[in-house]
Protein backbone atom coordinates (compact mmCIF):
# COMPACT_ATOMS: atom_id res chain seq x y z
CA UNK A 1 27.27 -74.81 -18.24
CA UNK A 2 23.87 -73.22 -17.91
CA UNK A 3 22.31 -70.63 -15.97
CA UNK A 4 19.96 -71.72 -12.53
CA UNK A 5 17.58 -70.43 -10.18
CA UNK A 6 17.60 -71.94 -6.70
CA UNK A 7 15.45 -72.35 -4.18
CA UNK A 8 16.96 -73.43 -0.86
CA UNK A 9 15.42 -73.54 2.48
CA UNK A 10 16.22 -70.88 4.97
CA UNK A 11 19.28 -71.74 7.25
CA UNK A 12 17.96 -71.57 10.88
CA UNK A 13 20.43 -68.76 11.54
CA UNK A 14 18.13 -66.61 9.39
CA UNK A 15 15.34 -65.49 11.02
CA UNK A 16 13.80 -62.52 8.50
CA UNK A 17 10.62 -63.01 9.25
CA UNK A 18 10.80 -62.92 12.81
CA UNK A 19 13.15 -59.66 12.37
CA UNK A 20 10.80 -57.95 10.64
CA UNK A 21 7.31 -58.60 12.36
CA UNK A 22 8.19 -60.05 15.88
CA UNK A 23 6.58 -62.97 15.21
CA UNK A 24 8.71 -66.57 16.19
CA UNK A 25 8.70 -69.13 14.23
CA UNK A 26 9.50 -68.61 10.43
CA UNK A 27 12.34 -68.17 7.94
CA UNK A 28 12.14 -66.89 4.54
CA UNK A 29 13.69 -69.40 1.81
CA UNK A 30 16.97 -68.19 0.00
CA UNK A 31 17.13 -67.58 -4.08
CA UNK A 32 20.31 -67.46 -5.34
CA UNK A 33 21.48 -68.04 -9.69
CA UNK A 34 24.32 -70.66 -10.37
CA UNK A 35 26.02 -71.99 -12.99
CA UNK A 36 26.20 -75.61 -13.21
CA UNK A 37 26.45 -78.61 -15.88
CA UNK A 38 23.12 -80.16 -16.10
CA UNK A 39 24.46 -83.12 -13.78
CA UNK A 40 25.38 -80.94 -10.94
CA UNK A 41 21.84 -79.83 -11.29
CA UNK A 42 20.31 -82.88 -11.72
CA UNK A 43 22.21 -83.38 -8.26
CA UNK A 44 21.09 -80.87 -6.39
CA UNK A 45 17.34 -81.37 -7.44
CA UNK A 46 17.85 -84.70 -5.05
CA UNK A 47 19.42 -82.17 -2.08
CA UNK A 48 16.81 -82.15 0.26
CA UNK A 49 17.84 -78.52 1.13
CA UNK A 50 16.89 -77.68 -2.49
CA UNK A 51 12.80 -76.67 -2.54
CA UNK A 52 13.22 -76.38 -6.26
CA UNK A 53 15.63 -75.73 -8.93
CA UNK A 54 15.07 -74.49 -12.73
CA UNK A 55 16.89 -72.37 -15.59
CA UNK A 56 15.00 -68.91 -15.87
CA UNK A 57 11.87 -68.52 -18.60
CA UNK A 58 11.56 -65.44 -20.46
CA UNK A 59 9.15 -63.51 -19.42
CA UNK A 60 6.40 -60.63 -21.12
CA UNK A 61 3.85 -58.28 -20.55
CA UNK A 62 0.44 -59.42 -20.99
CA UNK A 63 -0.20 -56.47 -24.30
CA UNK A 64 -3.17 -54.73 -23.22
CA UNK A 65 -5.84 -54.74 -26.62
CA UNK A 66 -6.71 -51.09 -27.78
CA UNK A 67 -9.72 -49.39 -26.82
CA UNK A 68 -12.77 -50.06 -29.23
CA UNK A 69 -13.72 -46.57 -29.10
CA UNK A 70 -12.53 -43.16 -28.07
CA UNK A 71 -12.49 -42.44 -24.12
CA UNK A 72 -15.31 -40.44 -22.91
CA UNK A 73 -14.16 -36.96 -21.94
CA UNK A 74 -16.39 -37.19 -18.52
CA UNK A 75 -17.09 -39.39 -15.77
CA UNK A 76 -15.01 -41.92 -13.80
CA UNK A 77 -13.76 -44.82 -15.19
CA UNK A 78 -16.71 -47.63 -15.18
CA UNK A 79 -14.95 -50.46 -13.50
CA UNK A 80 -15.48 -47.98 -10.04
CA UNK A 81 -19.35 -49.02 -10.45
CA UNK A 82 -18.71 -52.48 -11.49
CA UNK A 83 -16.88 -53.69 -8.51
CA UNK A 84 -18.96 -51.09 -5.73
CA UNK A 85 -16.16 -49.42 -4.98
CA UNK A 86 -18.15 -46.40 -4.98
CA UNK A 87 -20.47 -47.61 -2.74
CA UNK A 88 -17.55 -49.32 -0.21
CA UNK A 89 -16.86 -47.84 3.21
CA UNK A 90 -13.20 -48.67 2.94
CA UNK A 91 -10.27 -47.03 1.11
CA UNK A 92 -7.45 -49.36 1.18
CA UNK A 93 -5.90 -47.43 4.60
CA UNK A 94 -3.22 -49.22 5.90
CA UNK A 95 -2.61 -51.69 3.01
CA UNK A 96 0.74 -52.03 1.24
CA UNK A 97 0.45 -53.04 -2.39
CA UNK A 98 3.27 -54.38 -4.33
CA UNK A 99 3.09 -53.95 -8.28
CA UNK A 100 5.27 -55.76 -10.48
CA UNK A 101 5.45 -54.60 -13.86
CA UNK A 102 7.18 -52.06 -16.33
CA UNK A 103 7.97 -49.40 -13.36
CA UNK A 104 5.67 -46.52 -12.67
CA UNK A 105 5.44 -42.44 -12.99
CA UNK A 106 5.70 -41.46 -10.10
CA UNK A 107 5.09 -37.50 -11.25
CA UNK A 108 1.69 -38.12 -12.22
CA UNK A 109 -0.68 -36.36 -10.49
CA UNK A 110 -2.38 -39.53 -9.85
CA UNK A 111 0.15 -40.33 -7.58
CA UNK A 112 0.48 -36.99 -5.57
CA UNK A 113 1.30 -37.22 -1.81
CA UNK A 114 2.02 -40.87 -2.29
CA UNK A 115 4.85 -43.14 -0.10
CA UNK A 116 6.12 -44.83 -3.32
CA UNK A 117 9.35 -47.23 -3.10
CA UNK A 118 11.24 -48.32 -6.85
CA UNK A 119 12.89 -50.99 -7.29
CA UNK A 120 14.60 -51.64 -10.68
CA UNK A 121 15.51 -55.54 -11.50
CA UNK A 122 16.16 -54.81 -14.86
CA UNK A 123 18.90 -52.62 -15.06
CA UNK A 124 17.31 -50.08 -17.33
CA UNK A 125 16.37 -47.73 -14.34
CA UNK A 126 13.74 -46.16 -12.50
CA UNK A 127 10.54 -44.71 -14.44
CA UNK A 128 8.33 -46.26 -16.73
CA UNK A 129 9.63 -47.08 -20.10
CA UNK A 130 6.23 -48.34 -21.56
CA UNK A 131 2.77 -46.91 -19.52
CA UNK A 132 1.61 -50.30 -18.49
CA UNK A 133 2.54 -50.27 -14.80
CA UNK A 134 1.84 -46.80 -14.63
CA UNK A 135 -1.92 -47.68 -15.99
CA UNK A 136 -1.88 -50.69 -13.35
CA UNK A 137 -1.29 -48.42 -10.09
CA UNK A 138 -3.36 -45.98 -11.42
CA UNK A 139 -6.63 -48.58 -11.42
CA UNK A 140 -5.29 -49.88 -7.81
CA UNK A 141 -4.76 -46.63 -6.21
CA UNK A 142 -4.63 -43.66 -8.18
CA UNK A 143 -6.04 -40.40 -6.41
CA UNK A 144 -8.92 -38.56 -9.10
CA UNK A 145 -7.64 -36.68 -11.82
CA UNK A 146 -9.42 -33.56 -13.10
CA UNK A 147 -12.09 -34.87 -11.09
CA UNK A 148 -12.59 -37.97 -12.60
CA UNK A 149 -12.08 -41.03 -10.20
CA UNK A 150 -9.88 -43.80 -11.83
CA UNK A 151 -8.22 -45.41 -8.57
CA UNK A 152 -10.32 -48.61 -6.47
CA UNK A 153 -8.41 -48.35 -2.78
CA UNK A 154 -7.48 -44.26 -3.14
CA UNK A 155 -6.87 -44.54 0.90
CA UNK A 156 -3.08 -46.82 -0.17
CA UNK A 157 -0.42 -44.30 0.56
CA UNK A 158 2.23 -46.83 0.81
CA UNK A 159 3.49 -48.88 -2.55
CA UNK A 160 6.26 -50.79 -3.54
CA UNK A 161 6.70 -50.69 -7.47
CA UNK A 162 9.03 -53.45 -8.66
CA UNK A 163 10.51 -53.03 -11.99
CA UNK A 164 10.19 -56.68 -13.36
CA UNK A 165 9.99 -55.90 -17.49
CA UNK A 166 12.14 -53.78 -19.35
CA UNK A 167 12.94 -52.52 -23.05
CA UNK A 168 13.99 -56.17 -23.78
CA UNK A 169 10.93 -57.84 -21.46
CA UNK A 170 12.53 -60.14 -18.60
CA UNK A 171 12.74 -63.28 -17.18
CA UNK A 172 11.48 -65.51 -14.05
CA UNK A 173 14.49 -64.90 -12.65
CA UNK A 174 13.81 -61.04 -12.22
CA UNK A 175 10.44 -61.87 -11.19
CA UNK A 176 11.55 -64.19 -8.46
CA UNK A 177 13.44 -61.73 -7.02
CA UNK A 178 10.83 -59.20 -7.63
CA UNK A 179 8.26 -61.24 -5.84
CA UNK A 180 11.17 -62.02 -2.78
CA UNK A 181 11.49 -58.47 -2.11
CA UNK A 182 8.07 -57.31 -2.23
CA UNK A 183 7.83 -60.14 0.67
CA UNK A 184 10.63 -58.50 2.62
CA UNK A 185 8.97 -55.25 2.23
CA UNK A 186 6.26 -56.59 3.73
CA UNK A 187 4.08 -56.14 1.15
CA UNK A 188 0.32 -57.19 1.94
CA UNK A 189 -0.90 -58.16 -2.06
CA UNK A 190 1.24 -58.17 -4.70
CA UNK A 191 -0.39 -57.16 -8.45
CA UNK A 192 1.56 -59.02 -11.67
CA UNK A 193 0.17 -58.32 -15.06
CA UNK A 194 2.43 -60.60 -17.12
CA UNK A 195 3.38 -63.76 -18.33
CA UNK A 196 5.94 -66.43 -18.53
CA UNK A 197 6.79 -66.66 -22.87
CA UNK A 198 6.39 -70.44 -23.48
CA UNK A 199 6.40 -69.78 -27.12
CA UNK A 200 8.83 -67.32 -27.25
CA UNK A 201 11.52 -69.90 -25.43
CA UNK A 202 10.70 -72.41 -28.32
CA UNK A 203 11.39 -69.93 -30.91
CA UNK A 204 14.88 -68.67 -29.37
CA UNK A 205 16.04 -72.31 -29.35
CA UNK A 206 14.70 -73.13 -32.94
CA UNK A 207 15.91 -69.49 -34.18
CA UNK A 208 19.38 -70.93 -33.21
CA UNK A 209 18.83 -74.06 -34.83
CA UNK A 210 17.17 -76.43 -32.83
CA UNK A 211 14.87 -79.13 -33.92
CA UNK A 212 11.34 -77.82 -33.47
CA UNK A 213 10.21 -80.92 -31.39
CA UNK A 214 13.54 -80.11 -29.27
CA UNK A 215 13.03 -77.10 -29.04
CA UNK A 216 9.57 -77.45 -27.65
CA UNK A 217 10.73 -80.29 -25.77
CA UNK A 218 13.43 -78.19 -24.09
CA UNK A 219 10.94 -75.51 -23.54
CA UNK A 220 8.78 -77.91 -21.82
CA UNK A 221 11.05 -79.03 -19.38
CA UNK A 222 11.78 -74.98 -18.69
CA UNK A 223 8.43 -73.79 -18.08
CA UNK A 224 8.00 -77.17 -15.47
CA UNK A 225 10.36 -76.29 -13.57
CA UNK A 226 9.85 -72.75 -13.19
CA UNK A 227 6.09 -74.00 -12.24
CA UNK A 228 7.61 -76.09 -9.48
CA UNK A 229 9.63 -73.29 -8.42
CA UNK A 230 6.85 -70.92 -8.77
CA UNK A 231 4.70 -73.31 -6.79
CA UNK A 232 7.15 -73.97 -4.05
CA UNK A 233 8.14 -70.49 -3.34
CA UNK A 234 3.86 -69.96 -3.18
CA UNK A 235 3.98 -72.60 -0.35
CA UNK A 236 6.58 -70.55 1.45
CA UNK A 237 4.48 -67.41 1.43
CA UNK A 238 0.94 -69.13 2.47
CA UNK A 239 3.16 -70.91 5.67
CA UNK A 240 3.67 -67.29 7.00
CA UNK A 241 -0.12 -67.25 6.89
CA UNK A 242 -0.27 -67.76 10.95
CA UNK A 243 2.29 -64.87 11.62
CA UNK A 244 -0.20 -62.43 9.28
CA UNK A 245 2.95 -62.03 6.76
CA UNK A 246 1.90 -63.62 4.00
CA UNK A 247 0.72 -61.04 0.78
CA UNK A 248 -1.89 -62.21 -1.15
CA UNK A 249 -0.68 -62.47 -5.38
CA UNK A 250 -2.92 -61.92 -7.95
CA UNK A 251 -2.23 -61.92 -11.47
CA UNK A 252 -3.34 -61.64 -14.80
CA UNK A 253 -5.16 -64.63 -16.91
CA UNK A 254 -3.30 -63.89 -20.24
CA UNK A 255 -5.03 -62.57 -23.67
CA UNK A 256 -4.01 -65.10 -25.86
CA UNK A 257 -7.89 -66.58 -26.52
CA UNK A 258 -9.68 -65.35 -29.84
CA UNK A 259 -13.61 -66.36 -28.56
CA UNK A 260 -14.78 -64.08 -31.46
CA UNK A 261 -13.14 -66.14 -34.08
CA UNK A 262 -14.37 -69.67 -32.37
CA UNK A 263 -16.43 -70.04 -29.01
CA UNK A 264 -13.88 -73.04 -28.47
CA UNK A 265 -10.69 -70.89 -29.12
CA UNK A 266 -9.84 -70.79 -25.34
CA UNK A 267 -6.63 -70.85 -23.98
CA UNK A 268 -6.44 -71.37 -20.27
CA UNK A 269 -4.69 -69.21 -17.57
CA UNK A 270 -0.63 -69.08 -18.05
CA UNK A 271 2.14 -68.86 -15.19
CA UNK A 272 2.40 -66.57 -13.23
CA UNK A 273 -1.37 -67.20 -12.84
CA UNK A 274 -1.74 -70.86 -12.84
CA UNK A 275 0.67 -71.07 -10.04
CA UNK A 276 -0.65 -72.83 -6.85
CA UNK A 277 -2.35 -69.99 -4.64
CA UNK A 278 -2.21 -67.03 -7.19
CA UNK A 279 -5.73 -65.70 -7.71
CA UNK A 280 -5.43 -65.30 -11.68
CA UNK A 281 -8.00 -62.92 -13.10
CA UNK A 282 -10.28 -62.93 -16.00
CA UNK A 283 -11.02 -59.94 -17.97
CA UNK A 284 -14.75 -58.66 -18.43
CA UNK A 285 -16.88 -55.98 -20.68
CA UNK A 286 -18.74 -53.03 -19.58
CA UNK A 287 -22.56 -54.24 -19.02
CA UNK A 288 -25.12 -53.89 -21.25
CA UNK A 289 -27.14 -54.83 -19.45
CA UNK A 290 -25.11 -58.03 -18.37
CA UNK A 291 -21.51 -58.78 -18.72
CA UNK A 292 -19.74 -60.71 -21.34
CA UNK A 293 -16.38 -62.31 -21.32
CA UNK A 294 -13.83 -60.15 -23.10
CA UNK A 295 -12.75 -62.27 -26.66
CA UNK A 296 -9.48 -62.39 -25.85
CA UNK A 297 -9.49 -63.19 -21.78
CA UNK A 298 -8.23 -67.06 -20.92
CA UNK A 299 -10.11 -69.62 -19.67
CA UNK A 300 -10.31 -70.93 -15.67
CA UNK A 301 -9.74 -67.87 -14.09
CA UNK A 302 -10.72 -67.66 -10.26
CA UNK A 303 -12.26 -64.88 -10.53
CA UNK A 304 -13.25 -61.63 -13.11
CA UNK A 305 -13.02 -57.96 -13.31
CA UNK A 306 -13.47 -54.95 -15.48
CA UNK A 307 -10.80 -55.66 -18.35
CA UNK A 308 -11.88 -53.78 -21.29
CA UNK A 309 -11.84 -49.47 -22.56
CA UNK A 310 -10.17 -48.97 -18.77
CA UNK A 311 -9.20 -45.82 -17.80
CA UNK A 312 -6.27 -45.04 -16.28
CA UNK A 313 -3.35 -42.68 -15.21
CA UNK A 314 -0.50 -42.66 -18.32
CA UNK A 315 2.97 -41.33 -18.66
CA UNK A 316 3.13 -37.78 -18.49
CA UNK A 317 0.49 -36.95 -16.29
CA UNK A 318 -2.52 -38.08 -18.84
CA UNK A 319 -5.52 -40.62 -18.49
CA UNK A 320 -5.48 -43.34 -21.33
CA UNK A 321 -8.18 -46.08 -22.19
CA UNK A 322 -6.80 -49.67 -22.68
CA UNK A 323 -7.98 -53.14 -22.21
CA UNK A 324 -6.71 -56.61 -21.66
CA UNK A 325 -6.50 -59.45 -18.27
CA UNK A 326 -3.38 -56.79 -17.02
CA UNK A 327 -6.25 -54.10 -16.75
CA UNK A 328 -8.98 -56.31 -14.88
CA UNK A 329 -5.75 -57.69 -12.74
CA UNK A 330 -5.54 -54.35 -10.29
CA UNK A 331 -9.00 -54.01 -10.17
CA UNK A 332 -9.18 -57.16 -7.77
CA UNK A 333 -5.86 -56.29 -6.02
CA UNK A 334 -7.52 -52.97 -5.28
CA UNK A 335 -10.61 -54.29 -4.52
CA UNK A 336 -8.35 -57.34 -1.97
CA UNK A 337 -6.96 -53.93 -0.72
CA UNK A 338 -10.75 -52.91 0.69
CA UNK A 339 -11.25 -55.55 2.22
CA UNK A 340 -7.75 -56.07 3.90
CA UNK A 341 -8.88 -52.53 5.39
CA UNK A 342 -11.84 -54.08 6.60
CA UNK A 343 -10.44 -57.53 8.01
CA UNK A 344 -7.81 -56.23 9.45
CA UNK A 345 -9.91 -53.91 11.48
CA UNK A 346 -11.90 -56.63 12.80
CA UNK A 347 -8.83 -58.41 13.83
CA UNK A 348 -8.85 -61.43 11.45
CA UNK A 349 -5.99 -63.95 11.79
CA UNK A 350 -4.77 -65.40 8.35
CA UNK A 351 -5.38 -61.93 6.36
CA UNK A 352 -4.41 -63.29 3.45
CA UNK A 353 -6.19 -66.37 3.48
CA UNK A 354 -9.28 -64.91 4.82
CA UNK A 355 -9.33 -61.93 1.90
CA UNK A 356 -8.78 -63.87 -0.51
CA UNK A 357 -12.08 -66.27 0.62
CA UNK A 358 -14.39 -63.10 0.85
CA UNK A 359 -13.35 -62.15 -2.46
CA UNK A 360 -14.64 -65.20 -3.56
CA UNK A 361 -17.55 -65.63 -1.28
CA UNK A 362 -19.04 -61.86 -2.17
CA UNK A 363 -18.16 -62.49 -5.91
CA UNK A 364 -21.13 -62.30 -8.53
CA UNK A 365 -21.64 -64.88 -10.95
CA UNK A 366 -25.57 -64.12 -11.56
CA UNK A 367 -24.32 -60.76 -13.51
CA UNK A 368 -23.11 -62.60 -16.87
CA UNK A 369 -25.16 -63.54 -19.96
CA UNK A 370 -25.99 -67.10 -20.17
CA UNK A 371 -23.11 -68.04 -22.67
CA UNK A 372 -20.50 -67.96 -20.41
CA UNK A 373 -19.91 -70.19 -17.01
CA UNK A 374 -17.53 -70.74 -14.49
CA UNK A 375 -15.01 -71.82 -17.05
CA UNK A 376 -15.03 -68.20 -18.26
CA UNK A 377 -15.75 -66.16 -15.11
CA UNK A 378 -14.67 -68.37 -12.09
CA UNK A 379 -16.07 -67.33 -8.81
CA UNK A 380 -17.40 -64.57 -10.49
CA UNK A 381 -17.34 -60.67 -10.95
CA UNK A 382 -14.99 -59.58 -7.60
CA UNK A 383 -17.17 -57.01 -5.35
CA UNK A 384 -15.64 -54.97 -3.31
CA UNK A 385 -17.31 -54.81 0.78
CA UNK A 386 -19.70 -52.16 0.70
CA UNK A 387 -20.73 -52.64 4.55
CA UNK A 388 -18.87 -51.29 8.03
């Protein structure tokens, strides 16, 4: 027998969303892990209870690409400029972020004063093992550090930080859950900077012994169904759209093109991001005077951010420079964050929906050099409101 993930709809008794907002109307769908023969499954995917069902992907961080050069000892970090944050009204007041991802410090100055809930799916702990969610708040909604502003929405006080990669990475299942409990936390966008390990399930299977083409056939089959499941559980989210409790997700695009090797050598957005209704995120330069699409950011992204020599809060109370899609990721979610302040102060029904739209509508595409095009850049470099 093998290992599932389930998605069921709701039973009518359950009635989580209207617990938690007041709202009528809504239930949250049910994940639950079985094991079953692969005819009991194939059962149950023709249960019309059963919104999707799939054995669990590995999953990875996206590996953030080393700074080119050494960080400069002044000055805030240059994706502030980029987006207008320092030029926006808002701060992110009143906006809950979620961040999925290796864990956080929470001791870090960056993070002084801060309303921060953990959540650890893997096992390992609180904390952060490896620096990368750490880095990821910090861009979203770190406070300045020796003067030096690093944070987008510095006005969050409230974050959930779900522990979704470990020492030995993770799997969709983890994230699943991760992404169901930022939900019931009520989270209002949730940030993922990582990325479902297609090749990695082919080389388990063949490392085992498997034919290659069953392997990859196997592997295939896999990463479907955890789109499907991916998808469907995205569909559940954007129904709570008319009760204002759906987050907005945004993750990263992946680093896995080489551009600099061949200007054809583009590999287009993985899962998490090519899920229905995720805003995936492409990763951009500093500009000089334009912007150019980092060398290793995927293709198809919806839209583009600073991704490249980012600076950020590290482990131990330190700033650290790194680049890669995870880094440009949190610079939209902070940037949705500004303008979450600002639509929800204007009384905008369908936050989500309607946050998501402005950051495409106030997006720049007339910013890049002429190489690149929407295949590379999307809607276009995210801007954050910089109007009451």
């Amino acid at each position: 027998m093998d290992h599932y993930i389930i998605l069921r709809k709701p039973p009518s008794s359950l009635k989580s969303i209207k617990r938690a907002s007041g709202n009528q109307g809504f239930d949250a769908p049910s994940l639950a892990t079985e094991r079953l023969t692969r005819n009991a499954a194939a059962d149950l995917c023709r249960d019309p209870e059963v919104l999707a069902i799939t054995q669990p992907m590995a999953t990875k961080l996206i590996r953030p690409v080393q700074s080119s050069a050494a960080p400069a000892v002044t000055g805030d970090a240059w994706g502030i400029a980029s987006v207008r944050a320092d030029q926006s009204p808002y701060t992110g007041a009143g906006v809950k972020v979620a961040i999925l991802d290796t864990g956080i410090d929470r001791t870090h100055p960056a993070f002084a004063g801060m309303n921060i809930k953990e959540q650890d799916f893997t096992g390992e702990g609180d904390g952060d093992f490896d620096g990368h969610g750490t880095h990821c708040a910090g861009t979203v909604f770190g406070q300045d550090v020796n003067g030096r502003r690093i944070g987008i929405a510095r006005g969050i006080s409230q974050a959930l930080i779900g522990k979704v990669i470990g020492r030995h990475a993770g799997n969709s299942e983890i994230l699943f859950e991760g992404l169901q409990w930022a939900l019931r936390e009520r989270a209002n966008i949730i940030s993922m900077s990582l990325g479902f390990d297609f090749p990695g399930e082919v080389d388990d299977k063949v490392q085992l012994g498997w034919p290659v083409d069953l392997a990859t056939s196997q592997a295939l089959e896999i990463f479907r169904g955890n789109l499907r499941l991916l998808d469907a559980l995205m569909m559940m989210f954007k129904a709570q759209s008319a009760f204002n409790a759906a987050p907005l997700v945004i993750a990263a695009a992946g680093n896995e093109s080489r551009r600099s090797i061949n200007s054809d050598y583009k590999i287009a957005s993985s899962l998490p991001a090519a899920a229905e209704g995720v805003i995936s995120v492409a990763a951009a330069t500093a500009p000089s005077p334009l912007y150019d699409i980092a060398d290793f950011s995927n293709s198809f992204p919806y839209l583009t951010a600073p991704g490249v020599d980012v600076l950020s809060a590290w482990p131990g109370g330190t700033l650290h420079s790194i680049g890669g899609t995870s880094m440009a990721c949190p610079h939209v979610a902070g940037v949705a964050a500004l303008w979450w302040e600002r639509l929800q102060k204007q009384r905008t029904p369908q936050l989500a929906q309607a946050v998501a739209s402005h950051l495409t509508a106030y997006a720049r595409k007339d910013c890049f050099n002429s190489s690149f095009d929407s295949s590379d850049f999307g809607h276009g470099l995210v801007t954050a409101p910089t109007f009451a």
